[in-house]
C-alpha atoms as a PDB file:
ATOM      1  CA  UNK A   1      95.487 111.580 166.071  1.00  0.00           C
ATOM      2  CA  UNK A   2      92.230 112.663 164.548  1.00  0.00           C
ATOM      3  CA  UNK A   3      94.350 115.497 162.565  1.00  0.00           C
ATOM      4  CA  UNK A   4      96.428 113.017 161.449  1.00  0.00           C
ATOM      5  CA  UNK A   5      93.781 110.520 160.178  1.00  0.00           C
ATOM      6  CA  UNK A   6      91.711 113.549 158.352  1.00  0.00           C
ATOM      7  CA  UNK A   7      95.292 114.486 156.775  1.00  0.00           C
ATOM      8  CA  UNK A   8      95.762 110.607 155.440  1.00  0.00           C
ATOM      9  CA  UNK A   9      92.193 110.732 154.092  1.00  0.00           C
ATOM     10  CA  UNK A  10      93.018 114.190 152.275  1.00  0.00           C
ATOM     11  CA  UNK A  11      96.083 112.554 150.496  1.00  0.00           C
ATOM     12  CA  UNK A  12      94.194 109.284 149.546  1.00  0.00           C
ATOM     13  CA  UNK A  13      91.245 111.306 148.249  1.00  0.00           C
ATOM     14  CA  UNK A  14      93.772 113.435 146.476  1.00  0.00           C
ATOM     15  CA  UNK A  15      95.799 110.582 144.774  1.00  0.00           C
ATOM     16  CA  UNK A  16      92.215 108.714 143.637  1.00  0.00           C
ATOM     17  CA  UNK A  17      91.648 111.879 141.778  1.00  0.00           C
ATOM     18  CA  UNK A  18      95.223 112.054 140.138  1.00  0.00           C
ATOM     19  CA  UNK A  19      94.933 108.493 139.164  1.00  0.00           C
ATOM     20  CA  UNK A  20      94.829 107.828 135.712  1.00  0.00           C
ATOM     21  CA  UNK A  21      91.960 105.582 134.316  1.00  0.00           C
ATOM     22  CA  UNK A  22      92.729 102.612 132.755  1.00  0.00           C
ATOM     23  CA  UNK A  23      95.811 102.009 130.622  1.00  0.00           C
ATOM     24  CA  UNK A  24      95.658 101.764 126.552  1.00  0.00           C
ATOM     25  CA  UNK A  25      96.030  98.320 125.329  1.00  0.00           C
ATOM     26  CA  UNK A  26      97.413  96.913 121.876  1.00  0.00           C
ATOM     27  CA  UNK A  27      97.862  93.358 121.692  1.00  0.00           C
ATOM     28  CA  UNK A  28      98.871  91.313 118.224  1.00  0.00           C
ATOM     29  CA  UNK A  29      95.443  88.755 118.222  1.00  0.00           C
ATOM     30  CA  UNK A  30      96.415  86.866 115.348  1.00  0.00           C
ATOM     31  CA  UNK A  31      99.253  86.517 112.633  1.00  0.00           C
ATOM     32  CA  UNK A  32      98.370  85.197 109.262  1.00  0.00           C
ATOM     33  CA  UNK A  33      99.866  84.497 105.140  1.00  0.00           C
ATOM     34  CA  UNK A  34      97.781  86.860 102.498  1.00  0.00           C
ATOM     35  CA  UNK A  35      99.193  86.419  99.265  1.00  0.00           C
ATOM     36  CA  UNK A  36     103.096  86.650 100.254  1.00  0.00           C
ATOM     37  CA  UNK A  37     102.509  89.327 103.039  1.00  0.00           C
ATOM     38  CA  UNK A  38     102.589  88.731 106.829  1.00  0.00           C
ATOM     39  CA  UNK A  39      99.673  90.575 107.963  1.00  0.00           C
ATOM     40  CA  UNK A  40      98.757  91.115 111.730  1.00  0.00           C
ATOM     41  CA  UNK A  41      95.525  91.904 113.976  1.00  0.00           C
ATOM     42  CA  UNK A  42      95.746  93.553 116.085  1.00  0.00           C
ATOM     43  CA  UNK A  43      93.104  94.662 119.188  1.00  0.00           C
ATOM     44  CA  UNK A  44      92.629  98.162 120.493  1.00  0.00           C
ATOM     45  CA  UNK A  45      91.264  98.533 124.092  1.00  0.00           C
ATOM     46  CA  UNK A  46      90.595 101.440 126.318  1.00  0.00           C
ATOM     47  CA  UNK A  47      90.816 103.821 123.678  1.00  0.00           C
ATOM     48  CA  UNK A  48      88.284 106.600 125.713  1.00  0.00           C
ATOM     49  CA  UNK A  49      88.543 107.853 128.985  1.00  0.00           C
ATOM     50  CA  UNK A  50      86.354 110.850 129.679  1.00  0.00           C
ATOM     51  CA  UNK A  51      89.282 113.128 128.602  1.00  0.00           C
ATOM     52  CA  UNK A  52      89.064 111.707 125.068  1.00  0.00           C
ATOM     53  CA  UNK A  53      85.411 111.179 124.814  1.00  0.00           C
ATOM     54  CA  UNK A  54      84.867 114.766 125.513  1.00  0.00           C
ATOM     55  CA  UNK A  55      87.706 115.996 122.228  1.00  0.00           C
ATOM     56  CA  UNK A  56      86.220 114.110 120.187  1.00  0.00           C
ATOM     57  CA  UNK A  57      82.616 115.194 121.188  1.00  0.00           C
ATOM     58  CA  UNK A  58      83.775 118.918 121.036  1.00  0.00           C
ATOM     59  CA  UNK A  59      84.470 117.880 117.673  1.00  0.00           C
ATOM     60  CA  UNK A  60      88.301 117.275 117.902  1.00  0.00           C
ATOM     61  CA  UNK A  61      90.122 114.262 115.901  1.00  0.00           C
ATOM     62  CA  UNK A  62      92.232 111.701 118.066  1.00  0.00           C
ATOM     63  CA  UNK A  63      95.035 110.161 116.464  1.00  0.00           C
ATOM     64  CA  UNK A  64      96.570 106.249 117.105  1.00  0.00           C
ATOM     65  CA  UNK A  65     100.163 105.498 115.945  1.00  0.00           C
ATOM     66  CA  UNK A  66     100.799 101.843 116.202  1.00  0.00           C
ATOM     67  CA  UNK A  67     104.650 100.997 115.706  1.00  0.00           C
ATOM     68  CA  UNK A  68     104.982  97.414 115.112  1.00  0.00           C
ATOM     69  CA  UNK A  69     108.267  95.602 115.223  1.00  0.00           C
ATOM     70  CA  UNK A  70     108.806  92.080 114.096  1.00  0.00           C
ATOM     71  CA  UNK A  71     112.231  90.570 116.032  1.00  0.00           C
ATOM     72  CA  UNK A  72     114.070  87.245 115.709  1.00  0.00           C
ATOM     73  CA  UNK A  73     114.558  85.639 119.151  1.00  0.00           C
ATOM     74  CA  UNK A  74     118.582  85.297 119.571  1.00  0.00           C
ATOM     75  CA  UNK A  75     120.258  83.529 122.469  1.00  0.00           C
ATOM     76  CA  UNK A  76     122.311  87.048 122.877  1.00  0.00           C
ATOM     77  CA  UNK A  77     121.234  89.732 120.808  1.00  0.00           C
ATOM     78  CA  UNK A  78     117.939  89.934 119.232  1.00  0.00           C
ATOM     79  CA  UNK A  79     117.964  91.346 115.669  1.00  0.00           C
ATOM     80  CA  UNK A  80     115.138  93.097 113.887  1.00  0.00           C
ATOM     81  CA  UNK A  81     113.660  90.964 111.056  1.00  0.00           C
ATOM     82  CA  UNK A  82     112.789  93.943 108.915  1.00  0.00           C
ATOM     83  CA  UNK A  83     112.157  97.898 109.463  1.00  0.00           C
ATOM     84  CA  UNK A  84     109.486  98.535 112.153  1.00  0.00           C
ATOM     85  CA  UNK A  85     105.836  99.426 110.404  1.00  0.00           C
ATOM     86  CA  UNK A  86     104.778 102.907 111.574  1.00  0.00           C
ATOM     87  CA  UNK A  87     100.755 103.105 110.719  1.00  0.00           C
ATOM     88  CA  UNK A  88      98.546 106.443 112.069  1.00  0.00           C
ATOM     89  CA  UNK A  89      95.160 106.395 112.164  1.00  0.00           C
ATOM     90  CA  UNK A  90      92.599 109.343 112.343  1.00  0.00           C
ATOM     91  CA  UNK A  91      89.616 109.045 115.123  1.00  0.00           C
ATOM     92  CA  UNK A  92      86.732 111.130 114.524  1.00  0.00           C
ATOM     93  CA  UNK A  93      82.888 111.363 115.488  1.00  0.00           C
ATOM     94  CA  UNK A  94      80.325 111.792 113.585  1.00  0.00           C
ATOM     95  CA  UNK A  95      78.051 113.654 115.911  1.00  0.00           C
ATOM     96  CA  UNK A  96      74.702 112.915 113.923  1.00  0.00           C
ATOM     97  CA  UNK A  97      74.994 109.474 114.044  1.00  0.00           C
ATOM     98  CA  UNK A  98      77.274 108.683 116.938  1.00  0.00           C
ATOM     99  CA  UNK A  99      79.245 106.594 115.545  1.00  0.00           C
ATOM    100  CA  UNK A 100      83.318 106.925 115.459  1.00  0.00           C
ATOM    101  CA  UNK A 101      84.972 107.063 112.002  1.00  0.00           C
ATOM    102  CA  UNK A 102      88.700 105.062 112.138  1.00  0.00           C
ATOM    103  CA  UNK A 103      91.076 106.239 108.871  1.00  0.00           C
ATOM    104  CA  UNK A 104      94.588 106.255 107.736  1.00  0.00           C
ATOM    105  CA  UNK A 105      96.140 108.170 105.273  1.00  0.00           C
ATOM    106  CA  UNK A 106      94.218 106.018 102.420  1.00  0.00           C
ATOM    107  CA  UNK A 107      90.584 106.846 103.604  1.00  0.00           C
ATOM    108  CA  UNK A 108      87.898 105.532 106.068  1.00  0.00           C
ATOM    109  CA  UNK A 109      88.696 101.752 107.247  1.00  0.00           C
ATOM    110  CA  UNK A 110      86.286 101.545 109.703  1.00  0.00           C
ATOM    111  CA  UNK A 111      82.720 103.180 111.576  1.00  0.00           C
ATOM    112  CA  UNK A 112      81.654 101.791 115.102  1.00  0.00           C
ATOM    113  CA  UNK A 113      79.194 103.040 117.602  1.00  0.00           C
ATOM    114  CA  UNK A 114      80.513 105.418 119.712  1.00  0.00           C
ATOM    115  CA  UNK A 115      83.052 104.224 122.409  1.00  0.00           C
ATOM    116  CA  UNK A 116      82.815 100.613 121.401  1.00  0.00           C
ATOM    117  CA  UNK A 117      85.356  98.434 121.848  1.00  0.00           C
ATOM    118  CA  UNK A 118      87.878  96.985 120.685  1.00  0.00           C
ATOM    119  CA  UNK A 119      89.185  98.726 117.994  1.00  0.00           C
ATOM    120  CA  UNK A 120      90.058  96.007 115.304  1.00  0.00           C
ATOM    121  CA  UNK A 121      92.990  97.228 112.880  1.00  0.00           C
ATOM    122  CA  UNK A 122      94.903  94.952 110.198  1.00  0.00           C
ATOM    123  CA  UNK A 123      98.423  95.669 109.116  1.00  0.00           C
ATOM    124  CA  UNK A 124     101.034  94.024 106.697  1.00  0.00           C
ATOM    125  CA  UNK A 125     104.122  93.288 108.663  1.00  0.00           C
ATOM    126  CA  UNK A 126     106.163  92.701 105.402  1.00  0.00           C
ATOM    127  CA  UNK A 127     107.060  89.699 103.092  1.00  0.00           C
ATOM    128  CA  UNK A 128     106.738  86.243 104.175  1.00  0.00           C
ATOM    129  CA  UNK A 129     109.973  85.572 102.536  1.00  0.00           C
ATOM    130  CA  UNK A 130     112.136  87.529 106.043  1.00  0.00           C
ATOM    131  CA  UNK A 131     110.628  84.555 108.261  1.00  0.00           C
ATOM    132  CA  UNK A 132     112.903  81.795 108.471  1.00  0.00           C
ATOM    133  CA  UNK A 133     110.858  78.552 109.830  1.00  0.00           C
ATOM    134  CA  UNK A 134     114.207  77.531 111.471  1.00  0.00           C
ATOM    135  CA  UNK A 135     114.279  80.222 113.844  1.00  0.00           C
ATOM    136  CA  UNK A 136     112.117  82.180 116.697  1.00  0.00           C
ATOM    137  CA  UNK A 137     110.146  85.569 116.440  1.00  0.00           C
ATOM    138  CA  UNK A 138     108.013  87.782 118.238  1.00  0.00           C
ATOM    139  CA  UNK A 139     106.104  91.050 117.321  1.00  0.00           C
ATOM    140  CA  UNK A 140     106.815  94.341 119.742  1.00  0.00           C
ATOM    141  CA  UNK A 141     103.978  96.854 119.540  1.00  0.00           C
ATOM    142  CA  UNK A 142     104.247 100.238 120.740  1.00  0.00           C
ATOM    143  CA  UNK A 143     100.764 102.665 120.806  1.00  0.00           C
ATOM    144  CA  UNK A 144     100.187 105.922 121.647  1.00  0.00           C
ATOM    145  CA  UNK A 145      96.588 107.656 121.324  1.00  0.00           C
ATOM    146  CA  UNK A 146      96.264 111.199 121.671  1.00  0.00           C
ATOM    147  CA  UNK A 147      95.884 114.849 119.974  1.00  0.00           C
ATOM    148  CA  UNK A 148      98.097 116.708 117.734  1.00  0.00           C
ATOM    149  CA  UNK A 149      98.360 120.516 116.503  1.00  0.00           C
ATOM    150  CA  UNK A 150      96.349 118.767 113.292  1.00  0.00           C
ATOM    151  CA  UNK A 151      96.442 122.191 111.820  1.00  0.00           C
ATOM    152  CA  UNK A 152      99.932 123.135 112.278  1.00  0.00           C
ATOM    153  CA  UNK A 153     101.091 119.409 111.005  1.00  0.00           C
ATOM    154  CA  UNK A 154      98.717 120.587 107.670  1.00  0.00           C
ATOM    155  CA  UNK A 155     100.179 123.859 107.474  1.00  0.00           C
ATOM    156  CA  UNK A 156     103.964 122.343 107.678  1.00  0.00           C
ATOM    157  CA  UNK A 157     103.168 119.856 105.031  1.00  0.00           C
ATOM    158  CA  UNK A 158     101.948 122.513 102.727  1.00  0.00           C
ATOM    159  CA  UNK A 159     105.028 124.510 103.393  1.00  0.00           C
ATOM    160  CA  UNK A 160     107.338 121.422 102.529  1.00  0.00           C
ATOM    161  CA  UNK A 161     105.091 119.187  99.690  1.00  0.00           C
ATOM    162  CA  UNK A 162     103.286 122.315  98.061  1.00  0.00           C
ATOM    163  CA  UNK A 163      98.935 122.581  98.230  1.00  0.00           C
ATOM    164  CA  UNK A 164      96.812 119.573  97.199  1.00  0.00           C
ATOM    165  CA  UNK A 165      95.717 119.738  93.790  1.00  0.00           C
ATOM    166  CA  UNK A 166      93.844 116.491  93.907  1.00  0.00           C
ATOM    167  CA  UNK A 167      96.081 114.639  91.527  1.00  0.00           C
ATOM    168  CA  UNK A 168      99.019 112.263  92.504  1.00  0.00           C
ATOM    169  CA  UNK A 169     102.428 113.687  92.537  1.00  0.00           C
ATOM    170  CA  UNK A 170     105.578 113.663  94.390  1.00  0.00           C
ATOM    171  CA  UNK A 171     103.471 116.609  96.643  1.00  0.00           C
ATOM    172  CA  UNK A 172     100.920 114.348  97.815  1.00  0.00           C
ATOM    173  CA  UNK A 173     102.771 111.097  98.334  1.00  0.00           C
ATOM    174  CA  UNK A 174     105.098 113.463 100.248  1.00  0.00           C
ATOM    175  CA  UNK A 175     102.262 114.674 102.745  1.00  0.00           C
ATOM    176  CA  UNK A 176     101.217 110.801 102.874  1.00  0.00           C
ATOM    177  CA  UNK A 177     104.702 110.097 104.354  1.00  0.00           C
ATOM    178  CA  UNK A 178     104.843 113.141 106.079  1.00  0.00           C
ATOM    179  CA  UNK A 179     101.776 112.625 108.191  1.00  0.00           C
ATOM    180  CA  UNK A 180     102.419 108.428 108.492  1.00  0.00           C
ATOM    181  CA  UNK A 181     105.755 108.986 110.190  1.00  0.00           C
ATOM    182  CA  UNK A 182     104.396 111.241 112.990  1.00  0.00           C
ATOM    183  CA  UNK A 183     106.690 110.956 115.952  1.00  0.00           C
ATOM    184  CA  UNK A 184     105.597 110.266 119.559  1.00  0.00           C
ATOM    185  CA  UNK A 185     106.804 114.061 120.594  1.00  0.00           C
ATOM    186  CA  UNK A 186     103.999 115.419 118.261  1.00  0.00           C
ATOM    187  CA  UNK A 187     101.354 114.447 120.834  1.00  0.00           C
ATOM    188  CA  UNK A 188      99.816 117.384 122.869  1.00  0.00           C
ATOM    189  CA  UNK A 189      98.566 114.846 125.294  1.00  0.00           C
ATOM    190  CA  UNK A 190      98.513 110.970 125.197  1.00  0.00           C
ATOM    191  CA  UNK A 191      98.181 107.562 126.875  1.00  0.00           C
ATOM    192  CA  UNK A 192     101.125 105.196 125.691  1.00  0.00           C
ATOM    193  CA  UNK A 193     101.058 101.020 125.905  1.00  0.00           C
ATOM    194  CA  UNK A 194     103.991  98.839 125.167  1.00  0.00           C
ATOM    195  CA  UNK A 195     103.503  94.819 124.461  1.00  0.00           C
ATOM    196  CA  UNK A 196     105.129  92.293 122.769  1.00  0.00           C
ATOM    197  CA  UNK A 197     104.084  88.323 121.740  1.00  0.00           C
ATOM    198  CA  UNK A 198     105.354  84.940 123.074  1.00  0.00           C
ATOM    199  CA  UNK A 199     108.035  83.681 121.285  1.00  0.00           C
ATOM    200  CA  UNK A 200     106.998  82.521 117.652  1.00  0.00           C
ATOM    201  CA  UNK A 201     108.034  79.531 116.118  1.00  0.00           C
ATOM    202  CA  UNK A 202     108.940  80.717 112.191  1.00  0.00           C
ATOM    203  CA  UNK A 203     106.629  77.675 110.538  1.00  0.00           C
ATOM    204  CA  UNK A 204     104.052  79.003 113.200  1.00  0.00           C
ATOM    205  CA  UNK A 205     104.340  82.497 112.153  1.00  0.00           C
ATOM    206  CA  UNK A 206     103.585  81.384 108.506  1.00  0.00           C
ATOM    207  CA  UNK A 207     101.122  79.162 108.737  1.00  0.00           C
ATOM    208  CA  UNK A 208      99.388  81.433 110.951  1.00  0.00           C
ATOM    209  CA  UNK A 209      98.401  81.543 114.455  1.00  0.00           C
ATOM    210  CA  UNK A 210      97.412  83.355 117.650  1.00  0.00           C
ATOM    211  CA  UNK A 211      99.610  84.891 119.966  1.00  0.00           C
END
């Protein structure tokens, strides 16, 4: 009997060390109107369990790709409203004055103290004009934080788009593309949510509100 206890006391100690810490969570806060454009907000949360805190303390770059999906509610087949946005984001830390730098392809959108959260992002969903008022929607978001080859997705571009030459050409809008459409099978490791809205009423979704 006492084998048997210190053998279920093994196993439980073993599986609260494979546990994983706390799931990634992406949630759509708010949907507003901006001049035409449906834009979301989204809220990032536990972006940095110790695995992650330590890359990017080594001096390693996480990156977040958020895949957002806007669907029309059907009684039998749900359709998507328009093509799914696909947004990456570059997570770095600046070691001098702990503070995490967020960017996307653009440049720098946002600095935070270290392991804050959440992680506020914006994106445009697409024109107001694809929301019918007569008819039901929600928003699907898929995330997935994690580390790349970074150098080996630089080198490839180069191979494909040609070197940056600082100027804007069909080369650089090329690697733009090329490093917004990373795919989920890029990720050396990563932690993965999956969440989606209540159902939307159109006139809701463009007058604005909170999911």
């Amino acid at each position: 009997m006492r084998c048997r206890s210190a053998l279920l006391l093994i196993v439980l100690a073993l599986l609260g060390v494979a546990a994983p810490a706390a799931a990634l969570d992406a949630r759509v806060m708010e949907v507003r109107l901006a001049g035409g454009t449906l834009r979301a907000a989204l809220e990032i949360r536990d972006m940095f369990p110790a695995k992650f805190q330590s890359i990017l303390t080594q001096g390693g770059a996480l990156h977040l790709r958020l895949q957002l999906e806007l669907w029309e509610d059907r009684a039998i087949w749900d359709h998507l409203a328009q093509p799914a946005l696909v947004t990456v984001f570059r997570i770095i830390l600046d070691p001098s004055t702990r503070q995490v730098s967020v960017s996307d392809r653009y440049g720098e959108i946002s600095r935070q103290p270290a392991w804050q959260e959440p992680l506020t992002v914006r994106l445009d969903i697409g024109r107001a004009e694809s929301v019918d008022e007569r008819n039901k929607y929600y928003l699907r978001t898929l995330a997935t934080l994690g580390t790349i080859a970074e150098k080996e997705a630089t080198q490839a571009g180069e191979a494909v788009f040609g070197g940056d030459d600082g100027s804007v050409s069909l080369g650089s809008m090329g690697r733009m593309l090329f490093h917004a459409v990373l795919q989920v099978n890029d990720y050396l490791q990563s932690i993965s949510a999956e969440s989606r809205t209540r159902t939307l009423a159109g006139r809701d979704v463009k007058a604005g509100v909170r999911p």
